[in-house]
PDB file of N, CA and C in Angstrom:
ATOM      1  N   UNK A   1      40.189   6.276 -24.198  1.00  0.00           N
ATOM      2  CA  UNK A   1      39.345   7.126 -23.399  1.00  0.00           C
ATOM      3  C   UNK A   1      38.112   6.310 -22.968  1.00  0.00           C
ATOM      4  N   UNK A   2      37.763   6.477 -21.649  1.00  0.00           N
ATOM      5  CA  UNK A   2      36.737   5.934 -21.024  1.00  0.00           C
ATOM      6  C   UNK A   2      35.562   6.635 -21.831  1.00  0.00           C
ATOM      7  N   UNK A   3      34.672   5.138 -22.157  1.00  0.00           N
ATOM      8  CA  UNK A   3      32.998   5.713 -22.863  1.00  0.00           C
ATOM      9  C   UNK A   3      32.039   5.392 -21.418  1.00  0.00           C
ATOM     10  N   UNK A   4      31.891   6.500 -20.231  1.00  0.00           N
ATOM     11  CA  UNK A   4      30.621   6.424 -19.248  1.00  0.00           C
ATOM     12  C   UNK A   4      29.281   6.656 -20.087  1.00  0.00           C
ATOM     13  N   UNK A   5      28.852   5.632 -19.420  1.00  0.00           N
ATOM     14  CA  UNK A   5      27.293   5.503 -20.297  1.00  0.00           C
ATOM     15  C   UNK A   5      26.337   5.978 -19.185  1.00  0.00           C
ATOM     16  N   UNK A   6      25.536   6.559 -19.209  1.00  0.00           N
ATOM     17  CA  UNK A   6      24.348   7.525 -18.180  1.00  0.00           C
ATOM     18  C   UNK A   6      23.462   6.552 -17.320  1.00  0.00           C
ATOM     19  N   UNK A   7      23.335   6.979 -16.217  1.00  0.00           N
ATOM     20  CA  UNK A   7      22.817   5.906 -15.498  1.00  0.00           C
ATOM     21  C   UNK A   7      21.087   6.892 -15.229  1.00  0.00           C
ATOM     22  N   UNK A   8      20.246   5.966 -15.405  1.00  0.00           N
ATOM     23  CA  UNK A   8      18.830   6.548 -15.077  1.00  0.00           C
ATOM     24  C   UNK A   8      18.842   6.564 -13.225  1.00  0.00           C
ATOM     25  N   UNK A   9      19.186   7.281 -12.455  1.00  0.00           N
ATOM     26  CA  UNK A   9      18.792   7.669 -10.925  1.00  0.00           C
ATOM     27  C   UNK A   9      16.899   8.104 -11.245  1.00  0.00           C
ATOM     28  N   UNK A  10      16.077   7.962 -11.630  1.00  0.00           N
ATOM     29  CA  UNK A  10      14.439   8.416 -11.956  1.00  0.00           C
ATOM     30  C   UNK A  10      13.820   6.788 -11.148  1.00  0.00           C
ATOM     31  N   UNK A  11      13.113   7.257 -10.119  1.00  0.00           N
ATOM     32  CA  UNK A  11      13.016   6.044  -9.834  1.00  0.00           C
ATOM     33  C   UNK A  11      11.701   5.741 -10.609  1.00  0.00           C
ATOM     34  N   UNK A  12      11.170   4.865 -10.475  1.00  0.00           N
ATOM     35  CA  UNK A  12      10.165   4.162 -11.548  1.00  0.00           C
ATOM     36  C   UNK A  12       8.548   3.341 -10.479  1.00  0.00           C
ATOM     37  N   UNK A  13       7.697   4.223 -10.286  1.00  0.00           N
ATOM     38  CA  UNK A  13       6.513   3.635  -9.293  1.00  0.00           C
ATOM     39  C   UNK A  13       5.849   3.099 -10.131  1.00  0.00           C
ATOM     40  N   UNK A  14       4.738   2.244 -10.035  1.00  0.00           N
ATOM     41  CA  UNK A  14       3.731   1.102 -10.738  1.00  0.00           C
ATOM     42  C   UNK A  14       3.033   0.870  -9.205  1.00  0.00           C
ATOM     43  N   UNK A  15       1.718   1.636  -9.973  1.00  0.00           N
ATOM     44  CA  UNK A  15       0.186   0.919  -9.005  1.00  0.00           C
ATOM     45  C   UNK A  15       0.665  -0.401  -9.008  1.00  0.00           C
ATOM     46  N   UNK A  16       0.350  -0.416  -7.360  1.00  0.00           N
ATOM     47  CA  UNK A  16      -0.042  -2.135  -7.324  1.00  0.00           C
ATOM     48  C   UNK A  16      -1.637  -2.293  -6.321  1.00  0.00           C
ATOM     49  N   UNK A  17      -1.775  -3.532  -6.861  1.00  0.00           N
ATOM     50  CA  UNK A  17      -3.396  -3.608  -6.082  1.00  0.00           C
ATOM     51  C   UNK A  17      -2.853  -4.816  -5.118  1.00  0.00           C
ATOM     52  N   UNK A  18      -2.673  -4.198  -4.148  1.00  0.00           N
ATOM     53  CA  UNK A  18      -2.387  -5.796  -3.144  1.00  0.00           C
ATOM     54  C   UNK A  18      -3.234  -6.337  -2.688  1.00  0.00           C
ATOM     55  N   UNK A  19      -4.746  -6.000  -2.660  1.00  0.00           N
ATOM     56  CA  UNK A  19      -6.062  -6.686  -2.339  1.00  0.00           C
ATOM     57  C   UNK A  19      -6.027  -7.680  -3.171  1.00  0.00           C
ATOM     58  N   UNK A  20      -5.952  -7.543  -4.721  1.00  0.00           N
ATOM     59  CA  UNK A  20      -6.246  -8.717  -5.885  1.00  0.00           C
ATOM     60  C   UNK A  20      -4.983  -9.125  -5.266  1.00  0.00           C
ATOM     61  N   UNK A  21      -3.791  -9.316  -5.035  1.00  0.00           N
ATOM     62  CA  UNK A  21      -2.635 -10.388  -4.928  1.00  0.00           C
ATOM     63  C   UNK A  21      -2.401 -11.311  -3.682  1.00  0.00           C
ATOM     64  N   UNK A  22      -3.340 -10.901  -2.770  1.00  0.00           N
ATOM     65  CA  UNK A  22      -3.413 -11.748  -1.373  1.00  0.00           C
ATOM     66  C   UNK A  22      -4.447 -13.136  -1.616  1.00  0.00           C
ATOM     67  N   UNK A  23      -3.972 -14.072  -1.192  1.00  0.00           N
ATOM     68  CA  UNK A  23      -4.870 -15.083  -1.107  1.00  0.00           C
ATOM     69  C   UNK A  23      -6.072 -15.680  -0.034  1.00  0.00           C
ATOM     70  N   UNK A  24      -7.532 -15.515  -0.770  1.00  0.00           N
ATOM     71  CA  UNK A  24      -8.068 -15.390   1.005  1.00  0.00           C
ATOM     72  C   UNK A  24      -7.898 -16.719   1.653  1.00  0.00           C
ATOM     73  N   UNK A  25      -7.323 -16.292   2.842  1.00  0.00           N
ATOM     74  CA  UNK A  25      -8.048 -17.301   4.011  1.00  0.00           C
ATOM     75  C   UNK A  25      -6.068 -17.281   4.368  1.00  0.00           C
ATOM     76  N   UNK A  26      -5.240 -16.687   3.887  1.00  0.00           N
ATOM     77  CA  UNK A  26      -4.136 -16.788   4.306  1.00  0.00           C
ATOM     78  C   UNK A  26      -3.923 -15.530   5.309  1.00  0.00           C
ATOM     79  N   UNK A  27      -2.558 -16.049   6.443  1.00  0.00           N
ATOM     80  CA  UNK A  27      -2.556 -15.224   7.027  1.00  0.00           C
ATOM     81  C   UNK A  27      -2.182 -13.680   6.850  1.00  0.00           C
ATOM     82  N   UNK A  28      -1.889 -13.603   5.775  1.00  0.00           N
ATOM     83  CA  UNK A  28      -1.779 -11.975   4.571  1.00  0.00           C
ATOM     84  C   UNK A  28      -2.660 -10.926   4.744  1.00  0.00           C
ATOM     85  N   UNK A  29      -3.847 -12.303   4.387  1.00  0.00           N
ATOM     86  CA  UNK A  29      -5.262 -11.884   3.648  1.00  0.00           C
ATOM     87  C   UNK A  29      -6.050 -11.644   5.152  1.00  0.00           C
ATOM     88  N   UNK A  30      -5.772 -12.251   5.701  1.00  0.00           N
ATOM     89  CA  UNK A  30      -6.486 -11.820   7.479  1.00  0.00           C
ATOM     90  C   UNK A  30      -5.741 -10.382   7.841  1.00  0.00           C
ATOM     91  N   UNK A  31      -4.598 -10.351   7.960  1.00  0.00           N
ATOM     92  CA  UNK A  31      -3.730  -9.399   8.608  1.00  0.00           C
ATOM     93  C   UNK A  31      -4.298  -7.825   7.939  1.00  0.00           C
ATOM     94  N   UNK A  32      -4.264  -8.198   6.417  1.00  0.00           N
ATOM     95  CA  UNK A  32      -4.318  -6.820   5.607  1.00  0.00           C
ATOM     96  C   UNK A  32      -5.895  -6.254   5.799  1.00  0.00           C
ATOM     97  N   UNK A  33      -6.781  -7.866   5.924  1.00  0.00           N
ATOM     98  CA  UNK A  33      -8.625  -7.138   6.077  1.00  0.00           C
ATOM     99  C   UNK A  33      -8.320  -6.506   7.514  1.00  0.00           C
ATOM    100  N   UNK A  34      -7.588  -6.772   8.518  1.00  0.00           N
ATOM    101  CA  UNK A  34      -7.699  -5.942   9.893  1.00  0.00           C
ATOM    102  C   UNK A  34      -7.220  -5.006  10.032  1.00  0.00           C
ATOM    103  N   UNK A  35      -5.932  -4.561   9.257  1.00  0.00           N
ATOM    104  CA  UNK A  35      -5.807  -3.511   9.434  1.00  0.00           C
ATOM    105  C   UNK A  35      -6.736  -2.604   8.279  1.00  0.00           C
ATOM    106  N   UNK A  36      -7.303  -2.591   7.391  1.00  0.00           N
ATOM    107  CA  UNK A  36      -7.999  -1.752   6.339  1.00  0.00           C
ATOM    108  C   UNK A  36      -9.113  -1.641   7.353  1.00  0.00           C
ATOM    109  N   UNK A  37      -9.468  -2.303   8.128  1.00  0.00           N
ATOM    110  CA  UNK A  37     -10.877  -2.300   8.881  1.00  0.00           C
ATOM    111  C   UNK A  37     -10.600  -1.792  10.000  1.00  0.00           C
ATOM    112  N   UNK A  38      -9.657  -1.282  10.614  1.00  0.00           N
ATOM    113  CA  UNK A  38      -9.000  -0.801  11.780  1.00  0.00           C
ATOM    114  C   UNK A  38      -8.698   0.961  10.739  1.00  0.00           C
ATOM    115  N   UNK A  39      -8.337   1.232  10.090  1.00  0.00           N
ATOM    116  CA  UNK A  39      -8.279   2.245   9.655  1.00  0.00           C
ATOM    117  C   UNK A  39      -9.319   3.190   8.900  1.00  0.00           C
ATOM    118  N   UNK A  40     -10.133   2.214   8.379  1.00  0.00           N
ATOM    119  CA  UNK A  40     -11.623   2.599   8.201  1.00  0.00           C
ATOM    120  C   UNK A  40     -12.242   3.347   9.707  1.00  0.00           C
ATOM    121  N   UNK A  41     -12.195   2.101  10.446  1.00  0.00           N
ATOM    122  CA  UNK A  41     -13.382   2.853  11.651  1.00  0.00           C
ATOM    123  C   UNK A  41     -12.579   4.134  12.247  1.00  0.00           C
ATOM    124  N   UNK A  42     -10.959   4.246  12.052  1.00  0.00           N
ATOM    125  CA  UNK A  42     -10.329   5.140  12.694  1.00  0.00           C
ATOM    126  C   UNK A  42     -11.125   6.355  11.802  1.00  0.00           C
ATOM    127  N   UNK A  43     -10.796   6.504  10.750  1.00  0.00           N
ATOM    128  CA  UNK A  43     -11.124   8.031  10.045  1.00  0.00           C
ATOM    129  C   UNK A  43     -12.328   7.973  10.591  1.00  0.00           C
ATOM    130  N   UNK A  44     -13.498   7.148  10.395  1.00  0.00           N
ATOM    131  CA  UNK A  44     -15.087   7.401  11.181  1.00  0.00           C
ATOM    132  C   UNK A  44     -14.799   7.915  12.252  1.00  0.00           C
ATOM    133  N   UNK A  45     -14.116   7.569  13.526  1.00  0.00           N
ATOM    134  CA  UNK A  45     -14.206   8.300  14.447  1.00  0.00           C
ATOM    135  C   UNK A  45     -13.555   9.606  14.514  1.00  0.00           C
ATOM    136  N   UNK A  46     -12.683  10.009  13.974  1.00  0.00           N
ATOM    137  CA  UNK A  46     -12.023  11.345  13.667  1.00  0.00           C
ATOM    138  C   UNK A  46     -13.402  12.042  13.170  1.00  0.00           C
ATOM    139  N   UNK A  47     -13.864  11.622  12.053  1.00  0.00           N
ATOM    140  CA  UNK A  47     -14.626  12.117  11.177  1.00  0.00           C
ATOM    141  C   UNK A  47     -16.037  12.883  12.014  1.00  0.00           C
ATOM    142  N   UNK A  48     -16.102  11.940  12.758  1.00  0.00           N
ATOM    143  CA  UNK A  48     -17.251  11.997  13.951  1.00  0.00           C
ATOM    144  C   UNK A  48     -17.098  13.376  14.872  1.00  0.00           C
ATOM    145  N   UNK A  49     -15.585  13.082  15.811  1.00  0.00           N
ATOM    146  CA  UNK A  49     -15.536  13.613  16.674  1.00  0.00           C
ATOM    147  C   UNK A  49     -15.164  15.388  16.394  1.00  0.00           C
ATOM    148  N   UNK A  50     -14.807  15.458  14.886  1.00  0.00           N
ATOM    149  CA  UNK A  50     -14.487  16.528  14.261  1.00  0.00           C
ATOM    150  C   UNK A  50     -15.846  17.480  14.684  1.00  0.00           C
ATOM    151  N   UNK A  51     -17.047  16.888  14.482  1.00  0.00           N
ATOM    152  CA  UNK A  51     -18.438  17.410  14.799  1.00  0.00           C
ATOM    153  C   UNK A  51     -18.680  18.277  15.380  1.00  0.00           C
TER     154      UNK A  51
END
């Protein structure tokens, strides 16, 4: 007789900090400060125009 052993389907998330894992001055580390800084001023202007 077949012994099926249970398979975990639970998937498994872990914080990651991808700011600490980019290296500055690489093109990562440029790409990721423009867009965080592109999405910053976005909510400001939402935030604004909500007014």
């Amino acid at each position: 007789m077949a012994r099926y052993q249970p398979v975990d389907t639970q998937s498994n998330y872990y914080p990651i900090d991808i700011a600490a894992q980019l290296r500055s001055g690489t093109f990562e580390h440029v790409l990721h400060h423009l867009l965080d800084e592109a999405r910053r001023s976005d909510a400001v202007r939402r935030a604004v125009s909500e007014r």
